[in-house]
Protein backbone atom coordinates (compact mmCIF):
# COMPACT_ATOMS: atom_id res chain seq x y z
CA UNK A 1 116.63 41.72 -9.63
CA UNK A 2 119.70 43.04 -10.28
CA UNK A 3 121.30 46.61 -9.11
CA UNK A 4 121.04 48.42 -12.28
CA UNK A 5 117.35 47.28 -12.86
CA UNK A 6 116.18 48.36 -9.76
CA UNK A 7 117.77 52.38 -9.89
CA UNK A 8 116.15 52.15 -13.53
CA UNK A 9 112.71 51.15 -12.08
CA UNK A 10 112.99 53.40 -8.80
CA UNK A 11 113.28 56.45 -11.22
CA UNK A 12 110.10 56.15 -12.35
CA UNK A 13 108.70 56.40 -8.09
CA UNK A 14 107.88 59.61 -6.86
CA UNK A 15 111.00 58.92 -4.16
CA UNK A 16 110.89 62.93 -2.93
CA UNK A 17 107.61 61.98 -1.31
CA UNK A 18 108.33 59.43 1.06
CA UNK A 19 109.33 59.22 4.55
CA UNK A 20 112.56 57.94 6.42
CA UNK A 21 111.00 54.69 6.95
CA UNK A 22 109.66 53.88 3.50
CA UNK A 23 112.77 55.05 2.15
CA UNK A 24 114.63 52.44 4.12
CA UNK A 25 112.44 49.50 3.40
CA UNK A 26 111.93 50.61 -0.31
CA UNK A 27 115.20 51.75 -1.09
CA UNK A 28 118.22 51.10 1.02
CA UNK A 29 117.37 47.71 2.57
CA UNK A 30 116.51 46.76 -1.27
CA UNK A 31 119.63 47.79 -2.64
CA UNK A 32 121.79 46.00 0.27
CA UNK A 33 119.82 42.85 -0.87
CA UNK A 34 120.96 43.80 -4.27
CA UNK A 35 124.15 43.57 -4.29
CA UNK A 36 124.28 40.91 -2.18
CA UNK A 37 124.04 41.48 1.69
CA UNK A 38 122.56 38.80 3.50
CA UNK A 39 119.04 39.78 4.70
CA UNK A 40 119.58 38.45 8.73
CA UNK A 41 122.98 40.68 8.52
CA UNK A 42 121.01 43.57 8.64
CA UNK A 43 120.50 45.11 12.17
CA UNK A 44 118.25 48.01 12.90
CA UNK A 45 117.70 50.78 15.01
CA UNK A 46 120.95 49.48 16.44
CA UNK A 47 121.94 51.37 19.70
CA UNK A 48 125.98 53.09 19.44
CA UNK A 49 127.75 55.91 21.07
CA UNK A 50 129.69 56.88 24.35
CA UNK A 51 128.27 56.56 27.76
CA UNK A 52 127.33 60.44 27.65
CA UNK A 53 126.00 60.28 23.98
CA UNK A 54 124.13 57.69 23.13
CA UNK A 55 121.82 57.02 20.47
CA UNK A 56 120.34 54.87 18.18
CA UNK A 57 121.64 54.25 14.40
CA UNK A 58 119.43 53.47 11.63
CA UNK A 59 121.44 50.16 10.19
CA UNK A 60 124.31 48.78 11.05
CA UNK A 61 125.86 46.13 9.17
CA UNK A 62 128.91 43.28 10.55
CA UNK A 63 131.50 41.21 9.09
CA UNK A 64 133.52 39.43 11.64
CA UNK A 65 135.16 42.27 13.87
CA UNK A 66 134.35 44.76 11.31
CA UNK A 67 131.39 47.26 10.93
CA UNK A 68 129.65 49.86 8.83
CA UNK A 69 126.81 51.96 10.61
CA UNK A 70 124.50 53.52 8.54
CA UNK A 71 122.37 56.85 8.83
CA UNK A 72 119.60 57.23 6.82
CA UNK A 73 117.19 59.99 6.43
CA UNK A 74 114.09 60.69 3.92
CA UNK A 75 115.17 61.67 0.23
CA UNK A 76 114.12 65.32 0.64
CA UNK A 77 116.05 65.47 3.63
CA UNK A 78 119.28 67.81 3.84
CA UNK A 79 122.64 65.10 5.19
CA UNK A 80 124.61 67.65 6.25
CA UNK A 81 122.31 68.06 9.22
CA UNK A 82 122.89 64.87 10.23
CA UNK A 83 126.79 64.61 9.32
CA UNK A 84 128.05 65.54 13.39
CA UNK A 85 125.83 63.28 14.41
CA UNK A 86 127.37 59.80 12.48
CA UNK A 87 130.76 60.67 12.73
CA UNK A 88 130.03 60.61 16.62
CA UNK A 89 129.28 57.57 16.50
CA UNK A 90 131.32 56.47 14.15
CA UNK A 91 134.30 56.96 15.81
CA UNK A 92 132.96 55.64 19.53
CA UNK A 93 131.79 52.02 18.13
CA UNK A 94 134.97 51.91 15.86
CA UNK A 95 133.31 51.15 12.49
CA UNK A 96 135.05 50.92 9.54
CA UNK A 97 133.23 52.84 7.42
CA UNK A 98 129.95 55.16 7.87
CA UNK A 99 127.53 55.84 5.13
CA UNK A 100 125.15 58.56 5.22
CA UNK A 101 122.13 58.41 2.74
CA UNK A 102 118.35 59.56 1.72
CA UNK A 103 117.75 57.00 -0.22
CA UNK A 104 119.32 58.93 -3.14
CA UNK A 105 122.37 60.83 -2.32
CA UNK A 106 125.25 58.25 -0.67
CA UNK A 107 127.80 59.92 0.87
CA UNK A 108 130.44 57.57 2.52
CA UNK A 109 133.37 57.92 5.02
CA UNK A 110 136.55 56.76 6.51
CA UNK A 111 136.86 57.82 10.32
CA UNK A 112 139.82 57.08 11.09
CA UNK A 113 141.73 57.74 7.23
CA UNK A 114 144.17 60.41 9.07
CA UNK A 115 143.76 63.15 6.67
CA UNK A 116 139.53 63.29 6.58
CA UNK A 117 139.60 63.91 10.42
CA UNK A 118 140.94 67.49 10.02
CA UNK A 119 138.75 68.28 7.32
CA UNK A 120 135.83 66.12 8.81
CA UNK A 121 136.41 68.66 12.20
CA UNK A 122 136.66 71.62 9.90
CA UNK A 123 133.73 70.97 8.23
CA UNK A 124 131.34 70.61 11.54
CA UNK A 125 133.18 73.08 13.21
CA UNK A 126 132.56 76.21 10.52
CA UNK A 127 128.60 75.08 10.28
CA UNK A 128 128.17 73.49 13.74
CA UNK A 129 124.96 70.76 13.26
CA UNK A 130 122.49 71.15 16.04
CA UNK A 131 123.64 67.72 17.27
CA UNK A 132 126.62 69.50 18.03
CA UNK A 133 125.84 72.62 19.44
CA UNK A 134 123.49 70.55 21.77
CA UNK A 135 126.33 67.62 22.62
CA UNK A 136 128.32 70.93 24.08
CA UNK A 137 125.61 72.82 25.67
CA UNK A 138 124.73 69.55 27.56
CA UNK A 139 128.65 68.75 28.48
CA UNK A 140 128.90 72.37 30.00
CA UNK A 141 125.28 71.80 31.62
CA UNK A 142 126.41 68.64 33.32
CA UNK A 143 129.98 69.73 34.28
CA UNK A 144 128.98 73.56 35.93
CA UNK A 145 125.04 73.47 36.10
CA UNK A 146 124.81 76.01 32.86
CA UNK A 147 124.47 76.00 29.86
CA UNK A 148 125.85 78.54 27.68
CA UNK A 149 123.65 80.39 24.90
CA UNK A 150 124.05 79.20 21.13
CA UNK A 151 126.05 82.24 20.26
CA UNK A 152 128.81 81.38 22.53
CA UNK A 153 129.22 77.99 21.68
CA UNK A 154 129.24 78.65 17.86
CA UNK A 155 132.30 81.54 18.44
CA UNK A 156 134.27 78.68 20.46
CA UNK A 157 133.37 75.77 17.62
CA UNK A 158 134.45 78.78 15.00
CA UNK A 159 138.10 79.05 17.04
CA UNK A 160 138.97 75.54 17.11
CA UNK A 161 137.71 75.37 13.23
CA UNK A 162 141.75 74.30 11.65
CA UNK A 163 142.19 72.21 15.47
CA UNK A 164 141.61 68.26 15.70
CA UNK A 165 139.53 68.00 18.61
CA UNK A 166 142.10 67.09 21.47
CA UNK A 167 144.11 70.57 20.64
CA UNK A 168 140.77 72.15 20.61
CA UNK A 169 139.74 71.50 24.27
CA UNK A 170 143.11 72.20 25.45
CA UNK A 171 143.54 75.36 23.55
CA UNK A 172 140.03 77.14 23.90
CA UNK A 173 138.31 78.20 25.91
CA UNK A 174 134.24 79.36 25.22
CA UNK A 175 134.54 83.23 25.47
CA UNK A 176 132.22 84.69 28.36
CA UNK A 177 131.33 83.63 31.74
CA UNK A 178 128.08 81.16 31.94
CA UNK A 179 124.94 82.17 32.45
CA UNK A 180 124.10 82.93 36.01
CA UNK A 181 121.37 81.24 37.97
CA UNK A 182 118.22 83.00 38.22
CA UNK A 183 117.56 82.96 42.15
CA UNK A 184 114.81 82.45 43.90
CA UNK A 185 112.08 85.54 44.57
CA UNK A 186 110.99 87.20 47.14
CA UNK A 187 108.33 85.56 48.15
CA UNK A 188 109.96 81.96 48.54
CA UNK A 189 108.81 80.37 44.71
CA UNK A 190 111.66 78.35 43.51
CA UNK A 191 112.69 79.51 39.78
CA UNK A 192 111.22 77.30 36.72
CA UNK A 193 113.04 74.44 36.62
CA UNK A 194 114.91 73.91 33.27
CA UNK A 195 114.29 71.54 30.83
CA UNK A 196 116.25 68.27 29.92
CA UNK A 197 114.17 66.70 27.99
CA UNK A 198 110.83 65.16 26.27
CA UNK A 199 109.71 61.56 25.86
CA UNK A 200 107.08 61.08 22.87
CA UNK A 201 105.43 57.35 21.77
CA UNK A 202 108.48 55.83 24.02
CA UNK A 203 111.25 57.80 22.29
CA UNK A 204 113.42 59.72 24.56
CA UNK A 205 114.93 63.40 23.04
CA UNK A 206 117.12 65.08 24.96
CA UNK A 207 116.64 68.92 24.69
CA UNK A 208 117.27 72.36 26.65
CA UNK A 209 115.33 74.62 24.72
CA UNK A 210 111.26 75.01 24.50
CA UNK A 211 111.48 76.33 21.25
CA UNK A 212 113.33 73.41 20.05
CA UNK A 213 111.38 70.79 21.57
CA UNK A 214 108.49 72.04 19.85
CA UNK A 215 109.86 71.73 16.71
CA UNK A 216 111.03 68.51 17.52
CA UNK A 217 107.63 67.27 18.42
CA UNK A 218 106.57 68.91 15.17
CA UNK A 219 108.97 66.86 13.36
CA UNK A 220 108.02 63.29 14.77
CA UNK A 221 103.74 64.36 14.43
CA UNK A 222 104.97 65.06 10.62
CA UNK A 223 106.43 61.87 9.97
CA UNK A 224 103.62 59.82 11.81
CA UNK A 225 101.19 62.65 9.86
CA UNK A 226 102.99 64.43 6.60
CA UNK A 227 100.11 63.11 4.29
CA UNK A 228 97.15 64.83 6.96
CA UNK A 229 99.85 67.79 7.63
CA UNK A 230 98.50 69.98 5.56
CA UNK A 231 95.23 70.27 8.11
CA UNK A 232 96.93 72.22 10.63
CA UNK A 233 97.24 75.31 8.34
CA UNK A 234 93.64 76.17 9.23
CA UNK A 235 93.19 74.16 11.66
CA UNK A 236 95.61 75.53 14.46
CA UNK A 237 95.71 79.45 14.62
CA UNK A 238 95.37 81.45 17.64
CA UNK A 239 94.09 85.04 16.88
CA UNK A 240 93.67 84.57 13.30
CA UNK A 241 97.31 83.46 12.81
CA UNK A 242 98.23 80.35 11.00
CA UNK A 243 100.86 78.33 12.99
CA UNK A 244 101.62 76.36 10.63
CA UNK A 245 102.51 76.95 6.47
CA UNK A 246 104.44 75.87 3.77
CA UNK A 247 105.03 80.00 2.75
CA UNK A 248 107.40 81.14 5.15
CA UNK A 249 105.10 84.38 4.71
CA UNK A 250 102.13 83.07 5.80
CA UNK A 251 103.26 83.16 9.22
CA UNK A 252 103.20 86.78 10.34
CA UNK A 253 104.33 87.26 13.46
CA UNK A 254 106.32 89.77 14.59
CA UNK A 255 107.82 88.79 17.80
CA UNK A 256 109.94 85.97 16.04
CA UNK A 257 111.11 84.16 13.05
CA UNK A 258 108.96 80.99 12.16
CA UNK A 259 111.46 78.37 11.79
CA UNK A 260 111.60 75.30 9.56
CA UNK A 261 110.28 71.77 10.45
CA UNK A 262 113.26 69.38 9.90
CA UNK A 263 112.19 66.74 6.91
CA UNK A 264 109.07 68.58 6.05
CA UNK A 265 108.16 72.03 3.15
CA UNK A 266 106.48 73.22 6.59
CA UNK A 267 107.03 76.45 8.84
CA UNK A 268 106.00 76.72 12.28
CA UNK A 269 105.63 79.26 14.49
CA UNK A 270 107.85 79.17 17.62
CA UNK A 271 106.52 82.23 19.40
CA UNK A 272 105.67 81.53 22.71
CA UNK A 273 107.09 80.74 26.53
CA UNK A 274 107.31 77.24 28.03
CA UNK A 275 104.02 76.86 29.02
CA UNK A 276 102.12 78.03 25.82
CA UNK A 277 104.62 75.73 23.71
CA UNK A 278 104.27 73.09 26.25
CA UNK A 279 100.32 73.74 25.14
CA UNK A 280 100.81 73.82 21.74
CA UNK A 281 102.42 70.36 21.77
CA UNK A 282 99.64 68.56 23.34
CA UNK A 283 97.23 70.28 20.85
CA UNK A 284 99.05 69.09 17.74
CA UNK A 285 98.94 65.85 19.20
CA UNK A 286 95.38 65.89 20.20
CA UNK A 287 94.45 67.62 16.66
CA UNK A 288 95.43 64.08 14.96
CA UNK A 289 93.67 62.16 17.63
CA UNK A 290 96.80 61.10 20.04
CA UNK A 291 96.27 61.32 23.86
CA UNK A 292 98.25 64.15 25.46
CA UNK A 293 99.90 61.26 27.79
CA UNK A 294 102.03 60.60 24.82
CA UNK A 295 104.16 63.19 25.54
CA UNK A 296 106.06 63.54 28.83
CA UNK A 297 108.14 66.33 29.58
CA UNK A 298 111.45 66.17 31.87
CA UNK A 299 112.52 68.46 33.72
CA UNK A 300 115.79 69.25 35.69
CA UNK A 301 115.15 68.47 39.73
CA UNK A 302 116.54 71.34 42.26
CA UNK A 303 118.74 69.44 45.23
């Protein structure tokens, strides 16, 4: 079949529907073949990155000692999001060129053309992803035993905005002192220790934040789930309460902002401390019939 055929035919496929993997096999695997990629060329879930950040890319293609890696998300899914997060990458396992894709938008880079990197730094600088503010929050974490708060690190990304990123760390420094240690009480209990991390169905997420994990979670149930999704909206509440809707205003609670499930017209509500969204994560998993022992949490150990 050739190229042309096959857009002509896919526009006729109700694309926005479909998850990250379908949209792989359906659409971008299909088109490599199209134009001519051998099949066995094609390597997935390939693993790239630094020693401190590594990860695993969706397709990564080779032609003698050059590469192209390849990031692709479902067609309803927003790239920018995931822009930081391939030019990381990108420019640790040298490839050539990086493509970034839902099946229907292709954007495609250079890293190392000279004048994108400015504007490439610019760009992720101004609107930090949350790969980014994350990769920093973990680097300060490892190097003084805090982490600084979002706010912080978004003001320093915002200063080094027209800086490449060597200039940046020499120039800048994040404004405020770190977070201090919450000591030990009175009565000898150690403080919570902090998170690091989750594992779910054998995938390791590294994370610092409850509230983020539990979207996270959300986010991989959805894409095992998005056709049964809709079940939670009366099927989870606590106190008459949805927690989850596709109207933003469905969610009424006052103590904090619902926030969006990544890849999903879902809003979820992130109200709660560790333990209660600790909770909530084994429920949603339980809700569609998954054993709680799925999910593993780690947390930081005290010396």
């Amino acid at each position: 079949m050739s190229l042309e055929k096959f857009i002509n035919d896919l526009r006729g496929q109700p694309v926005q529907s479909w998850a990250e993997k379908t949209a792989i096999v359906t659409i971008v695997v299909e088109i490599l073949k199209a134009i001519g990629w051998p099949l066995f060329d094609i390597a997935h879930e390939v693993e790239v990155g630094s020693k401190h950040d590594k990860g695993r890319v969706d397709i990564k293609l080779s032609a003698g000692k050059k590469s192209v890696l390849m990031e692709c998300k479902a067609p309803r899914f927003n790239l920018d999001v995931a822009l930081g997060q391939l030019l990381r990458y990108a420019f640790h396992d040298g490839a050539q060129l990086s493509v970034l894709t839902n099946g229907v938008q292709w954007d495609f880079y250079l890293p190392f053309a000279g004048d994108a990197l400015p504007a490439a730094w610019s760009e992720l600088t101004v609107n930090p992803p949350e790969e980014l503010i994350n990769l920093v929050a973990n680097e300060v974490q490892r190097r003084i035993g805090h982490s600084p708060d979002d706010g912080q690190i978004r003001a320093f990304l915002s200063q080094s905005a027209n800086a490449m990123p060597e200039r940046a760390a020499a120039q800048q420094r994040p404004p405020g002192p770190p977070v201090k240690p919450r000591l030990p009480s009175t009565t000898g209990r150690r403080p919570a220790r902090p998170l690091r991390g989750y594992t779910l169905w054998g995938r390791y997420t590294e994370v610092t934040k409850w509230k983020r994990m539990y979207v996270k979670v959300c986010a991989q149930v959805y894409e095992r789930h998005n056709t049964e999704f809709s079940r939670l909206e009366e099927g989870l509440r606590s106190s008459g309460r949805k927690w989850f809707a596709r109207n933003v205003g469905e969610i009424n609670n006052p103590n904090v902002d619902p926030e969006k499930i990544p890849d999903s017209p879902y809003y979820v509500d992130v109200h709660g401390n560790a333990k209660g969204l600790e909770d909530r994560c084994r429920r949603l998993l339980a809700f569609f019939g998954h054993s709680e022992s799925d999910l593993r949490i780690h947390k930081a150990s005290f010396p």
